[in-house]
PDB file of N, CA and C in Angstrom:
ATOM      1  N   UNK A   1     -19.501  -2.034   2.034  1.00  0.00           N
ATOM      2  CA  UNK A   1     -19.370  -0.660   2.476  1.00  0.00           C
ATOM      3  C   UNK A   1     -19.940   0.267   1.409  1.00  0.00           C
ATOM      4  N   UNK A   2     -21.070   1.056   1.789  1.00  0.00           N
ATOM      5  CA  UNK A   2     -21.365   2.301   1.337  1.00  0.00           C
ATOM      6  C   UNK A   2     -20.951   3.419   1.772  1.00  0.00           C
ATOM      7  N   UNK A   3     -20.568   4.417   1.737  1.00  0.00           N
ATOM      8  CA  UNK A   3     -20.394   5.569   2.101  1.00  0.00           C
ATOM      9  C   UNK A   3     -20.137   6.832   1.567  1.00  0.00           C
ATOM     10  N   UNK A   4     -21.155   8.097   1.949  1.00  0.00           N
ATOM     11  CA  UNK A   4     -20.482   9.176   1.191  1.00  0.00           C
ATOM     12  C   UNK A   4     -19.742  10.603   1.714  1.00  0.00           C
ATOM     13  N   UNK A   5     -19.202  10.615   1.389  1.00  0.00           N
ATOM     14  CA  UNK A   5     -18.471  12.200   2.207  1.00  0.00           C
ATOM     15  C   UNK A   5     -18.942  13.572   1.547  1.00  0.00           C
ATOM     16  N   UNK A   6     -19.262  13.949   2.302  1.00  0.00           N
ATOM     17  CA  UNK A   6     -20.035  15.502   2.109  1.00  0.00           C
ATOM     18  C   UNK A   6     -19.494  16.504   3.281  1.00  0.00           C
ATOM     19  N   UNK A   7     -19.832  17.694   2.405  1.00  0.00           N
ATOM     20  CA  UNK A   7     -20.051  18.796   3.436  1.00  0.00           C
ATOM     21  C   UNK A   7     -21.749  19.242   3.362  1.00  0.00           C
ATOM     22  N   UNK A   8     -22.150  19.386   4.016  1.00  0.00           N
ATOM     23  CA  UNK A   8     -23.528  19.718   4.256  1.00  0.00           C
ATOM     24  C   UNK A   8     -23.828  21.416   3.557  1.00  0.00           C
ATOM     25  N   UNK A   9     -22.721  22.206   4.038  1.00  0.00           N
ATOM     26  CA  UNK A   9     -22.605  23.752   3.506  1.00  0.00           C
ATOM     27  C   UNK A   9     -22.666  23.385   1.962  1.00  0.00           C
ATOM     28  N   UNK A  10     -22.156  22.685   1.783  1.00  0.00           N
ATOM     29  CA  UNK A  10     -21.776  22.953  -0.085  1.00  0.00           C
ATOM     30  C   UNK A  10     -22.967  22.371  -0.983  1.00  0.00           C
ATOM     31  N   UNK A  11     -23.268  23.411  -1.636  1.00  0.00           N
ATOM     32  CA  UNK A  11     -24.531  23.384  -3.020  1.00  0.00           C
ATOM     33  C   UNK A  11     -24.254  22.414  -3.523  1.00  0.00           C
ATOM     34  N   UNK A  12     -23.218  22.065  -3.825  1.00  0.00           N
ATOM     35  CA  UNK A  12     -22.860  21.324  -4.931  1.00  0.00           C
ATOM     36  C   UNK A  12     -22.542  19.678  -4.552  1.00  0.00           C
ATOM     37  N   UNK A  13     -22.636  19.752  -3.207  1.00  0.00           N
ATOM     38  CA  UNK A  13     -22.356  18.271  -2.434  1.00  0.00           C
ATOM     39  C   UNK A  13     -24.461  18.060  -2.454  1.00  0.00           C
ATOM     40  N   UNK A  14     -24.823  18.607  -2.198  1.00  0.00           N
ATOM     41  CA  UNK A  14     -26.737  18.709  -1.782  1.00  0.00           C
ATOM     42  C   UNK A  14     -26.957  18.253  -3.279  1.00  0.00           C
ATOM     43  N   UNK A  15     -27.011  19.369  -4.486  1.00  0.00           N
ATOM     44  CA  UNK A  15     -27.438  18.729  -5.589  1.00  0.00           C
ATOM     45  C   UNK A  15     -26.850  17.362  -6.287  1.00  0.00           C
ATOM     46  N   UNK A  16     -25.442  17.276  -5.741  1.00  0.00           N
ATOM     47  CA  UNK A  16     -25.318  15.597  -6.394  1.00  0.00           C
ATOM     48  C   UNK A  16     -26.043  14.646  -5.693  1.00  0.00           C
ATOM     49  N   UNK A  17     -25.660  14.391  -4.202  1.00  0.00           N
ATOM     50  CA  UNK A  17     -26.313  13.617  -3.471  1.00  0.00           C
ATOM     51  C   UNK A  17     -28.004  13.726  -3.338  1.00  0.00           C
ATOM     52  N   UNK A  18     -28.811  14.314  -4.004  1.00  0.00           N
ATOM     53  CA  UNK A  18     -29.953  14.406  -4.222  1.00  0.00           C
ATOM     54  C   UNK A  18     -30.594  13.861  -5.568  1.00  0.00           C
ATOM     55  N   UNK A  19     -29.541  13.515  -6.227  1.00  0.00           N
ATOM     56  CA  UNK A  19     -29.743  13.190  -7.617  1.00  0.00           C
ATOM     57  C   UNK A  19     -30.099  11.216  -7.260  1.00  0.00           C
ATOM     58  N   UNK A  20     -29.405  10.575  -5.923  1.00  0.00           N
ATOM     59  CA  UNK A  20     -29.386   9.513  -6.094  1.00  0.00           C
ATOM     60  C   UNK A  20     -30.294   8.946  -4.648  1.00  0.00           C
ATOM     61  N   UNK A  21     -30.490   7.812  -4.784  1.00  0.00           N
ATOM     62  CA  UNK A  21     -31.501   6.954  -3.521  1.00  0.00           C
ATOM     63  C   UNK A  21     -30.294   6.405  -2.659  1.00  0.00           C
ATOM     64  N   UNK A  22     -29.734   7.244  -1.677  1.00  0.00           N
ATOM     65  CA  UNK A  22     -28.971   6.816  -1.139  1.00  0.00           C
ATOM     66  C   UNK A  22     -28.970   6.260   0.185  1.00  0.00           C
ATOM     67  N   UNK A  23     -30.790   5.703   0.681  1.00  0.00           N
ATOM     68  CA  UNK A  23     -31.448   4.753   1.762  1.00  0.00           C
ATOM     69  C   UNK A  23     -30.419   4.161   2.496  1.00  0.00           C
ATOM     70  N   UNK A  24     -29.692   3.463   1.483  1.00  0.00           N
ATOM     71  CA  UNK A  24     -28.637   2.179   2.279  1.00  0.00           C
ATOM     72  C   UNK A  24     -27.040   2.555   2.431  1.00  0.00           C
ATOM     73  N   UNK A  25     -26.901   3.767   2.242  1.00  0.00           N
ATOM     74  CA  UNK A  25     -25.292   4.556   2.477  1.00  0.00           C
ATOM     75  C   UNK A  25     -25.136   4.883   3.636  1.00  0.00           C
ATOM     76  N   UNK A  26     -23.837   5.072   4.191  1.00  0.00           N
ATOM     77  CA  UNK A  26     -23.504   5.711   5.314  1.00  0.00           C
ATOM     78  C   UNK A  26     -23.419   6.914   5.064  1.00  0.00           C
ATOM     79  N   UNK A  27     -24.026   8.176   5.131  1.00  0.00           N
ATOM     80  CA  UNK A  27     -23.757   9.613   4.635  1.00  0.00           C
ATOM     81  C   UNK A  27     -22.634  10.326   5.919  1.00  0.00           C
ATOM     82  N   UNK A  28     -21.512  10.553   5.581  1.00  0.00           N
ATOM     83  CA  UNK A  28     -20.766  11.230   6.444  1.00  0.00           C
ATOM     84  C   UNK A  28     -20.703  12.517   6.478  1.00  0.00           C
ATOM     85  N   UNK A  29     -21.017  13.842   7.032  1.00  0.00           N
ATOM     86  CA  UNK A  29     -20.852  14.895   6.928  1.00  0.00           C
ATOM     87  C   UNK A  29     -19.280  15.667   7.381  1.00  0.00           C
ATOM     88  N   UNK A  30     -18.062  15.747   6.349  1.00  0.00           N
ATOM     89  CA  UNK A  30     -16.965  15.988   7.041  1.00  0.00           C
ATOM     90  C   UNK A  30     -16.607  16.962   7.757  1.00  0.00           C
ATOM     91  N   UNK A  31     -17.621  17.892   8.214  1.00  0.00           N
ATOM     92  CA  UNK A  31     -16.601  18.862   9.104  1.00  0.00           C
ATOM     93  C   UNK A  31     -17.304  18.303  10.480  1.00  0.00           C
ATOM     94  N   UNK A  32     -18.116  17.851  10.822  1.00  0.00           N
ATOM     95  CA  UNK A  32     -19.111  17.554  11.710  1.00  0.00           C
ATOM     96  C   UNK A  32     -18.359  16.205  12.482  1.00  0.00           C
ATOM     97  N   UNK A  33     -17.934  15.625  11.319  1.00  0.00           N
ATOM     98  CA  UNK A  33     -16.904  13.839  11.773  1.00  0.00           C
ATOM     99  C   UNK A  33     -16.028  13.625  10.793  1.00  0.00           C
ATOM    100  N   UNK A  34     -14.964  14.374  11.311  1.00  0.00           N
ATOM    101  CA  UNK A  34     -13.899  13.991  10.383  1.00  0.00           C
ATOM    102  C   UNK A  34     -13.155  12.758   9.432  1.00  0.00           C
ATOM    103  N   UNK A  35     -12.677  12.789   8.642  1.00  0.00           N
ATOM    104  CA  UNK A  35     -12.588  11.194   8.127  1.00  0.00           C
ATOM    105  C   UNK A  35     -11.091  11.049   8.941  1.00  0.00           C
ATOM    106  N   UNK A  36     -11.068   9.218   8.986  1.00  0.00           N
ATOM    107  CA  UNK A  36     -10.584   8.789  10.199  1.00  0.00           C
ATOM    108  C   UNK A  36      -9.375   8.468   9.032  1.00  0.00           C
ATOM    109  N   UNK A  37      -8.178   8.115   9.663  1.00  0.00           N
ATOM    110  CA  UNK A  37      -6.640   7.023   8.829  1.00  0.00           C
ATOM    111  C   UNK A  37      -7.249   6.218   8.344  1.00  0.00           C
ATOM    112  N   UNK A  38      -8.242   5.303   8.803  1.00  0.00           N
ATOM    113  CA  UNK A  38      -8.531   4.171   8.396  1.00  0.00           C
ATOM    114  C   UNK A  38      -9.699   4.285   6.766  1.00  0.00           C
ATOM    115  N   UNK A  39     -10.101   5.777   7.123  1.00  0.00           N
ATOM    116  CA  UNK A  39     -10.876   5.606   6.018  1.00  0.00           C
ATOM    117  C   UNK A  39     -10.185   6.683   4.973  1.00  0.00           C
ATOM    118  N   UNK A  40      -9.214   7.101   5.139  1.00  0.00           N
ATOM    119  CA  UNK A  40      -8.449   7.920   4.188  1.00  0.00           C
ATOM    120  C   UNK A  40      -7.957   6.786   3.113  1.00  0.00           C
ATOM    121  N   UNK A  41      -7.146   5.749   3.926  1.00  0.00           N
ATOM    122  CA  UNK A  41      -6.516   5.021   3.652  1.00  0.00           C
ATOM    123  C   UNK A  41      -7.329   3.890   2.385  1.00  0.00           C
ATOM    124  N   UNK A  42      -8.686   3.726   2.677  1.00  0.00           N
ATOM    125  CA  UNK A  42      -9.345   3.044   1.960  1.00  0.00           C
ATOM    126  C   UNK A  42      -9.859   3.819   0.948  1.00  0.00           C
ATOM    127  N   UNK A  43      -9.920   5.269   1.037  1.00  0.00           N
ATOM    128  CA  UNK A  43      -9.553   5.919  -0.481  1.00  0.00           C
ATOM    129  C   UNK A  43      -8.529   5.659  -1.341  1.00  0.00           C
ATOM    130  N   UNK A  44      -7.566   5.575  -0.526  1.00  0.00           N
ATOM    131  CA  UNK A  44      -6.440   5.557  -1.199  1.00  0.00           C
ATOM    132  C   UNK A  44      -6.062   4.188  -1.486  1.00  0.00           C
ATOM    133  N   UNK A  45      -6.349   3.066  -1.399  1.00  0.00           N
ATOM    134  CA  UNK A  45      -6.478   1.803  -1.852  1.00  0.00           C
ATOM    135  C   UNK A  45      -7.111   1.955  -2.875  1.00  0.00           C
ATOM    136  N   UNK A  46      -8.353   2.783  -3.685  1.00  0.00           N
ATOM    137  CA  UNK A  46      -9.061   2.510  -4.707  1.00  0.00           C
ATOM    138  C   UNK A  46      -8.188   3.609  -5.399  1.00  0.00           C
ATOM    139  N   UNK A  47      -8.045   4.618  -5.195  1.00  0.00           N
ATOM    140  CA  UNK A  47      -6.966   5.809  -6.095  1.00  0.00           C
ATOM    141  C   UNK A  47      -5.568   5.897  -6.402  1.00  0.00           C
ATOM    142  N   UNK A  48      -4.534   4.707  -5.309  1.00  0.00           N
ATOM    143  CA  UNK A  48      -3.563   5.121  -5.408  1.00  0.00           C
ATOM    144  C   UNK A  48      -2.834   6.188  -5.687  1.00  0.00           C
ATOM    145  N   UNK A  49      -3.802   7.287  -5.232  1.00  0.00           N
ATOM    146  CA  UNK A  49      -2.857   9.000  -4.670  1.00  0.00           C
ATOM    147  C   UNK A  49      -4.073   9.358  -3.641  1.00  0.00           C
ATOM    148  N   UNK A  50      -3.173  10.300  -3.114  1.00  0.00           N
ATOM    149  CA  UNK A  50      -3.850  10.991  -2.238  1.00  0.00           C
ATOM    150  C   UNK A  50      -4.579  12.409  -3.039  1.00  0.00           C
ATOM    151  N   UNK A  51      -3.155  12.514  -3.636  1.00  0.00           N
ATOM    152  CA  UNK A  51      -3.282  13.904  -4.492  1.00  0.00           C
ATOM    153  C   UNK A  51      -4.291  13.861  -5.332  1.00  0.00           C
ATOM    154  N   UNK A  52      -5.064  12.492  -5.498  1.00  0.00           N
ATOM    155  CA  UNK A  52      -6.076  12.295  -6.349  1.00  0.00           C
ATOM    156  C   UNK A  52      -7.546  12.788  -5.963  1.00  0.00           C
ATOM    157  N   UNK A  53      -7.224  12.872  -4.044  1.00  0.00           N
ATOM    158  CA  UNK A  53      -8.416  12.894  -3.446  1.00  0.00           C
ATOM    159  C   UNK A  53      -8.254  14.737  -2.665  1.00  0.00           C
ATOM    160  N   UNK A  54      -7.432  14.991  -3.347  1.00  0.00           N
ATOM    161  CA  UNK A  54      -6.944  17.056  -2.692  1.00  0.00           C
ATOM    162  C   UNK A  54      -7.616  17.614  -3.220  1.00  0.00           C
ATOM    163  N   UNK A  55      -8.279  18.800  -2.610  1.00  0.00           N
ATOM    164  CA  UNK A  55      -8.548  19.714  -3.305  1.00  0.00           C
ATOM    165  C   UNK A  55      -8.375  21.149  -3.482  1.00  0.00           C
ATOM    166  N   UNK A  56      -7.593  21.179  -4.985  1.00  0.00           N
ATOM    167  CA  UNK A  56      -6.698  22.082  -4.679  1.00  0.00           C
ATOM    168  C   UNK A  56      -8.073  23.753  -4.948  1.00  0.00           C
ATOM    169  N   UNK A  57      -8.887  23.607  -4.376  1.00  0.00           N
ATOM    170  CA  UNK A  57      -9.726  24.931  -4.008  1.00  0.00           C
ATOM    171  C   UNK A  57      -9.986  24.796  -3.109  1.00  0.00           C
ATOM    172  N   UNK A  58      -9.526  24.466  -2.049  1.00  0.00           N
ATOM    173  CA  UNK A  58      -9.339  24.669  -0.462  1.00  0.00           C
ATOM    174  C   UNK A  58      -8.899  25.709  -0.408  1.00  0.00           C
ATOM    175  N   UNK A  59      -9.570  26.585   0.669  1.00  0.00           N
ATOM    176  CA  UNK A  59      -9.192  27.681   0.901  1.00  0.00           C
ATOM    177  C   UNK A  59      -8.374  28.209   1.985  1.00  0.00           C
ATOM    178  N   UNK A  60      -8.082  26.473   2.567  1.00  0.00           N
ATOM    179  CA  UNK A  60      -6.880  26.671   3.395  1.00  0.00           C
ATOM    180  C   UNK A  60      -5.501  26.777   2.983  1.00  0.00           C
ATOM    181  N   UNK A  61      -5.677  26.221   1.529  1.00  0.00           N
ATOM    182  CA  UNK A  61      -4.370  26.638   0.838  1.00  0.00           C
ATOM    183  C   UNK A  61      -3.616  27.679   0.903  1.00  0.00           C
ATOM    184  N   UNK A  62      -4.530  28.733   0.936  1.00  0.00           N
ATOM    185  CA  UNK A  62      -3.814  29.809   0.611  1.00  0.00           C
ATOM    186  C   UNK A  62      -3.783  30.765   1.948  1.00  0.00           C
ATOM    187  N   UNK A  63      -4.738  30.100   3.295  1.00  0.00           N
ATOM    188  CA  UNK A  63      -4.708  30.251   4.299  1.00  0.00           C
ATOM    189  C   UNK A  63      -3.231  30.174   5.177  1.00  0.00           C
ATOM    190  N   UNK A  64      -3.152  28.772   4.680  1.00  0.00           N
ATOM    191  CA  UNK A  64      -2.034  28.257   5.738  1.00  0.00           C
ATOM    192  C   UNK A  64      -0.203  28.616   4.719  1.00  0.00           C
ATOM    193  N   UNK A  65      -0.838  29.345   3.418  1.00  0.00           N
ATOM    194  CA  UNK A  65       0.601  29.396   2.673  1.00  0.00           C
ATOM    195  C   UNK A  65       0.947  28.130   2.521  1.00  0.00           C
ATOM    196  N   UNK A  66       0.309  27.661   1.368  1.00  0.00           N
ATOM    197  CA  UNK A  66       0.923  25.954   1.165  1.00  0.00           C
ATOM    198  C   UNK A  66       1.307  26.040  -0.543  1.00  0.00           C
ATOM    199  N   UNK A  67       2.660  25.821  -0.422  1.00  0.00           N
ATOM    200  CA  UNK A  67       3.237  25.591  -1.896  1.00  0.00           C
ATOM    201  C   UNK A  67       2.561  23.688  -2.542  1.00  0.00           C
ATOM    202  N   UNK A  68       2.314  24.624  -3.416  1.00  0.00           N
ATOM    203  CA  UNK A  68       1.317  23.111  -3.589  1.00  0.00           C
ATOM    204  C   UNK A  68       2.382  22.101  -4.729  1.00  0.00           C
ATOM    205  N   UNK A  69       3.047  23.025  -5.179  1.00  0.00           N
ATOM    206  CA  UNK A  69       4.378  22.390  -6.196  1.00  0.00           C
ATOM    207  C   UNK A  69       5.299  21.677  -5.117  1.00  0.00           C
ATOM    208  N   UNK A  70       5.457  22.283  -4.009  1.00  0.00           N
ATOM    209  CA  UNK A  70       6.432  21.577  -2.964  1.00  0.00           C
ATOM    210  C   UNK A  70       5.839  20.035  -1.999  1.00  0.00           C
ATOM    211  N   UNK A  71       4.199  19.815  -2.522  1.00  0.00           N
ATOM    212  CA  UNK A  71       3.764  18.705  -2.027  1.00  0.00           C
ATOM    213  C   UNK A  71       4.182  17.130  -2.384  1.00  0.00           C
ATOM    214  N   UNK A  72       4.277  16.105  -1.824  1.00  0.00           N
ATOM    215  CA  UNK A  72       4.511  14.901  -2.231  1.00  0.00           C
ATOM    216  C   UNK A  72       3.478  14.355  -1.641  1.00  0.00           C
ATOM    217  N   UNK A  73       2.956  13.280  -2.007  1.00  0.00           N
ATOM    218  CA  UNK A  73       2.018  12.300  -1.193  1.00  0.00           C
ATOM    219  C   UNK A  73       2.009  12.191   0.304  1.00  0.00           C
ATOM    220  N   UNK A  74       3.194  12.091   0.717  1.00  0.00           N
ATOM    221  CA  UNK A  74       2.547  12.053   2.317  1.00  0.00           C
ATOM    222  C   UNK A  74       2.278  13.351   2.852  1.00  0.00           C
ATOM    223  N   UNK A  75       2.647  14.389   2.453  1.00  0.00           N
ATOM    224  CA  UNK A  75       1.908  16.284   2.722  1.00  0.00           C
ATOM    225  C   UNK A  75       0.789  15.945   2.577  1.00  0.00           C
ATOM    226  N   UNK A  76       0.640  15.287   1.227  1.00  0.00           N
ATOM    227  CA  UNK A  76      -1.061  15.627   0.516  1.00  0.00           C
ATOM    228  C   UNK A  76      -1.886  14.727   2.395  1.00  0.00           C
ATOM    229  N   UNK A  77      -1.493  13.648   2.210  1.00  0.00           N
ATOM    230  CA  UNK A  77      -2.106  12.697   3.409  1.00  0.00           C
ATOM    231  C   UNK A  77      -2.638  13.101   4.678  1.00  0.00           C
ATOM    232  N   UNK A  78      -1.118  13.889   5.386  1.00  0.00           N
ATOM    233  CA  UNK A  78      -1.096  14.560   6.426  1.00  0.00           C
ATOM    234  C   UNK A  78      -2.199  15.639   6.087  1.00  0.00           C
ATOM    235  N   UNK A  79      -2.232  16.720   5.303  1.00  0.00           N
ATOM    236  CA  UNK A  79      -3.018  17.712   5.105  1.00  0.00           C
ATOM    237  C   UNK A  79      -4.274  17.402   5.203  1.00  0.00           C
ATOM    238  N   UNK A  80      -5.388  16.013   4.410  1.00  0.00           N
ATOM    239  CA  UNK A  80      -6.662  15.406   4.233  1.00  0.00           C
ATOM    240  C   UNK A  80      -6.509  14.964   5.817  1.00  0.00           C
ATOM    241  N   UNK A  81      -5.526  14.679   6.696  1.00  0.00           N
ATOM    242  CA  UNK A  81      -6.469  14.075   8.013  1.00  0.00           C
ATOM    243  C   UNK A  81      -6.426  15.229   8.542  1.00  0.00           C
ATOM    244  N   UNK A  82      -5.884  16.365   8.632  1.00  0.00           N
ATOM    245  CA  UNK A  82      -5.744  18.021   8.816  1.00  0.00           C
ATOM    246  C   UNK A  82      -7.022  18.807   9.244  1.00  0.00           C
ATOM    247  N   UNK A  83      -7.376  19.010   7.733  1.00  0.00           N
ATOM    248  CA  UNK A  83      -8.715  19.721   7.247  1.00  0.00           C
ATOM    249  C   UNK A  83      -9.747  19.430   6.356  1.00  0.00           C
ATOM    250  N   UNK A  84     -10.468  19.355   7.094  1.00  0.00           N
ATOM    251  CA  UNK A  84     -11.888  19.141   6.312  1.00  0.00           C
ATOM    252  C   UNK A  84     -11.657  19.242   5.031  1.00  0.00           C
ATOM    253  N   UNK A  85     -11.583  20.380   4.471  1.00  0.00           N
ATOM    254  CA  UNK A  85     -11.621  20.845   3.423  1.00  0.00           C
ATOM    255  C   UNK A  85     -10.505  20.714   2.071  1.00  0.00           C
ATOM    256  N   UNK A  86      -9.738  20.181   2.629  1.00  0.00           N
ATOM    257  CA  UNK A  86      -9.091  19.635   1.714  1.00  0.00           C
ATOM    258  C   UNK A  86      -9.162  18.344   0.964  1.00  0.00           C
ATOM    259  N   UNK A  87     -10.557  17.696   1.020  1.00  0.00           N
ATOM    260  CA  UNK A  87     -10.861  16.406   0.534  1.00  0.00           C
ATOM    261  C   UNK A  87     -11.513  17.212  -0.149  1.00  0.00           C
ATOM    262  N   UNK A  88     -11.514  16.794  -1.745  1.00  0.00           N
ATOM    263  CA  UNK A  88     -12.164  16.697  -2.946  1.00  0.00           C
ATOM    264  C   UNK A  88     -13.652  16.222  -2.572  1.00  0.00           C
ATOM    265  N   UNK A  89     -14.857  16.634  -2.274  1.00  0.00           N
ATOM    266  CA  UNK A  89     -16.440  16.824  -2.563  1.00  0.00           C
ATOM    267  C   UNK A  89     -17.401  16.662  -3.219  1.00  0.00           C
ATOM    268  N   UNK A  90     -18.160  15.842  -3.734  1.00  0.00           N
ATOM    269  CA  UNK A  90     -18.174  14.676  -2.355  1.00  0.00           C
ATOM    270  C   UNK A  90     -17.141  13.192  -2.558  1.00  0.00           C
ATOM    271  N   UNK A  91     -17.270  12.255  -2.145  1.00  0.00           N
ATOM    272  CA  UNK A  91     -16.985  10.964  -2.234  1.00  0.00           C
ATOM    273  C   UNK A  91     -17.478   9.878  -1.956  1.00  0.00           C
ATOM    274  N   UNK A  92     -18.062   9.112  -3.005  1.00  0.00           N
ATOM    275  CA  UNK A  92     -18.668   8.029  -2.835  1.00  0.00           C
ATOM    276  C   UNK A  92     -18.050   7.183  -3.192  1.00  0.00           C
ATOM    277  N   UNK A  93     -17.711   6.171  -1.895  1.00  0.00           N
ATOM    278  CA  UNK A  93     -17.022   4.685  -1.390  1.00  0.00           C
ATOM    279  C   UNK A  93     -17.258   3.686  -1.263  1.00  0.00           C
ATOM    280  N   UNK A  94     -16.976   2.825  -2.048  1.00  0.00           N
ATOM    281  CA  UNK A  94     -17.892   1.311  -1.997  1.00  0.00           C
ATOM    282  C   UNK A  94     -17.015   0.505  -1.931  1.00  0.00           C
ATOM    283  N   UNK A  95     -17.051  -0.692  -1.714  1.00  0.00           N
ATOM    284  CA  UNK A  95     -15.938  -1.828  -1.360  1.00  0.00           C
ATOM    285  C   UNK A  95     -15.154  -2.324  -3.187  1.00  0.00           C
ATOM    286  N   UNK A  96     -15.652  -2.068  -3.948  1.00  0.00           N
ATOM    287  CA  UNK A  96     -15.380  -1.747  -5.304  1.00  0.00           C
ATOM    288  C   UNK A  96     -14.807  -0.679  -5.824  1.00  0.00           C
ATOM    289  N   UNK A  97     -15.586   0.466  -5.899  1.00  0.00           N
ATOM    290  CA  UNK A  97     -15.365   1.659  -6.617  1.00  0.00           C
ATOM    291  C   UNK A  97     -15.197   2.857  -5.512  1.00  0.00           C
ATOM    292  N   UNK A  98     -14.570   3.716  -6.009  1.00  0.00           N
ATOM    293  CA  UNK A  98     -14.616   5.388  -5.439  1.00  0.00           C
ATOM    294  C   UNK A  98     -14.713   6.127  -6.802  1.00  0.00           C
ATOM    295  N   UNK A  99     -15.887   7.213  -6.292  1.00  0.00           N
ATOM    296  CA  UNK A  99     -16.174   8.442  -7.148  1.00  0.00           C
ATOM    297  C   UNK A  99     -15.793   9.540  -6.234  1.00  0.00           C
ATOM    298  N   UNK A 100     -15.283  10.250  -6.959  1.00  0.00           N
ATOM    299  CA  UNK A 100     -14.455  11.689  -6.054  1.00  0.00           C
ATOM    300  C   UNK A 100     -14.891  12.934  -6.696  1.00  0.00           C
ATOM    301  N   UNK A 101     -15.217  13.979  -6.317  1.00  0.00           N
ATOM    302  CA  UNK A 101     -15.319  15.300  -7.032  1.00  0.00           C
ATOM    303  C   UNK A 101     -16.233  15.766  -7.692  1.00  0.00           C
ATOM    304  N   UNK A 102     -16.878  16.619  -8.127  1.00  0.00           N
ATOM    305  CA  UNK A 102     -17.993  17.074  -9.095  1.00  0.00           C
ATOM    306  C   UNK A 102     -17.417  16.821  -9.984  1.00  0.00           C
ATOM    307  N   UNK A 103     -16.194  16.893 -10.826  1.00  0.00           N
ATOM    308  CA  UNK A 103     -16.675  16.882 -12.063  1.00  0.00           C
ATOM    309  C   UNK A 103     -17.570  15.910 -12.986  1.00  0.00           C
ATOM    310  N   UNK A 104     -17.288  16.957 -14.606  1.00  0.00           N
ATOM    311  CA  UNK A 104     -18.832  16.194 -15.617  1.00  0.00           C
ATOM    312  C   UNK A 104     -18.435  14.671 -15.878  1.00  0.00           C
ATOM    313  N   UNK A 105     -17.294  14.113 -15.863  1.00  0.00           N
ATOM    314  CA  UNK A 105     -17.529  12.841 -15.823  1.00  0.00           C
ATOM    315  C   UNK A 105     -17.179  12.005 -14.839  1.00  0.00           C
ATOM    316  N   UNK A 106     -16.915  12.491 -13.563  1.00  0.00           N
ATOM    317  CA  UNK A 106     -17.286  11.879 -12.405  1.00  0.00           C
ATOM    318  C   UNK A 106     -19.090  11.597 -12.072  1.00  0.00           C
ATOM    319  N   UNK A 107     -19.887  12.854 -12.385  1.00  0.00           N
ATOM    320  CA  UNK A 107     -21.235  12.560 -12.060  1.00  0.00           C
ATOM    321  C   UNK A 107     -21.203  11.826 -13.242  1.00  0.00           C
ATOM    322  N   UNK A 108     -21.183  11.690 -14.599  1.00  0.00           N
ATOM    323  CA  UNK A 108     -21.351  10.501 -15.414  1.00  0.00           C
ATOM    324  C   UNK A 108     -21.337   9.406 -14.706  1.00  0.00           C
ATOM    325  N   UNK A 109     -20.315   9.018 -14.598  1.00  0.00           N
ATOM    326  CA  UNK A 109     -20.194   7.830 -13.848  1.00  0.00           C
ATOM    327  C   UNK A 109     -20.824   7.630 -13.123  1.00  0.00           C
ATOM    328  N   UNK A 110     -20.911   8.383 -11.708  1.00  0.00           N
ATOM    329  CA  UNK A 110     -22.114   7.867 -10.635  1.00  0.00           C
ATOM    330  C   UNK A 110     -23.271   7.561 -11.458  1.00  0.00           C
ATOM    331  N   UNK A 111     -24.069   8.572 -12.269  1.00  0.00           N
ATOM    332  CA  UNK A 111     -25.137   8.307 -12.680  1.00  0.00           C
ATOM    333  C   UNK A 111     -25.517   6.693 -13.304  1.00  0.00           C
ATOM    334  N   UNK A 112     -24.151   6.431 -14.118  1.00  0.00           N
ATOM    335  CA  UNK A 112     -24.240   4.911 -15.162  1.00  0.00           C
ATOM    336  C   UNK A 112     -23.821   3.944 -13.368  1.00  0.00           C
ATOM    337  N   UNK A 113     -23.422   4.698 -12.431  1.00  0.00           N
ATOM    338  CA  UNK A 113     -23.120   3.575 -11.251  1.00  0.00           C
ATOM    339  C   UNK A 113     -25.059   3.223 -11.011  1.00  0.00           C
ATOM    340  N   UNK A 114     -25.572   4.413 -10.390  1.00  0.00           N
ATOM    341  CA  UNK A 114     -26.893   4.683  -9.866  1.00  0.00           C
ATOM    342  C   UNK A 114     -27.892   4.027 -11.213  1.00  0.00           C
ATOM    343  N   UNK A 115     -27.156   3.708 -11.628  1.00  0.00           N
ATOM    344  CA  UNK A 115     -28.182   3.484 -13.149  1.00  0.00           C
ATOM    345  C   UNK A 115     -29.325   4.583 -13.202  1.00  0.00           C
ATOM    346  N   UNK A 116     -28.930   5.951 -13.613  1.00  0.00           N
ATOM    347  CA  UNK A 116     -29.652   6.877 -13.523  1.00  0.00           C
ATOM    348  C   UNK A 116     -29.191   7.711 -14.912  1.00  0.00           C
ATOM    349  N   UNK A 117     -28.931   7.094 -15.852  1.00  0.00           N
ATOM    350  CA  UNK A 117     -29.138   7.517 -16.952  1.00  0.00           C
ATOM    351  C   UNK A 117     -29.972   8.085 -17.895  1.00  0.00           C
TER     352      UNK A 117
END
């Protein structure tokens, strides 16, 4: 399994995923096809949290009034099969590894994954 989760709107999902040859991935666009239980769940097999895969700059947060101190793991869960936007951007899924999020040493990593050092 390859796969990556994107939003297509976001700059910042375009310039990572442009950085790599991603020919043989499944590219998922999440607001377009939502991610399914089955593939939440296989995030969460490589992260053991959910909360690992939230993102707390969703702007439904503050949409829907969500105490984010009052969350436990299965909120966080329920919320990611919810809204789009509450999955951390992008995510790349492999039957091995998950990379989650922009940050600088998340793209590290992809890059030493992509051997694009």
């Amino acid at each position: 399994m390859k796969k990556v989760f994107y939003l297509k709107t976001c700059g910042t999902c375009t310039k990572i995923l442009n950085q790599f040859n991603l020919t043989d991935w499944e590219l998922r666009e999440i607001k377009s096809k939502a991610i399914t239980e089955e593939e939440l769940d296989a995030m969460y097999a490589k992260t053991n949290s959910y909360e690992a895969l939230f993102s707390r700059r969703s702007t439904q947060i503050k949409a829907q009034n969500i105490d984010m101190k009052s969350l436990k793991e299965d909120d966080f869960r329920r919320l990611l099969l919810e809204h789009y936007s509450f999955l951390k951007r992008p995510v790349f899924l492999t039957d091995k590894e998950i990379f989650v999020g922009n940050e600088k040493k998340n793209i590290e990593n992809l890059q030493h994954f992509f051997g694009n050092e």
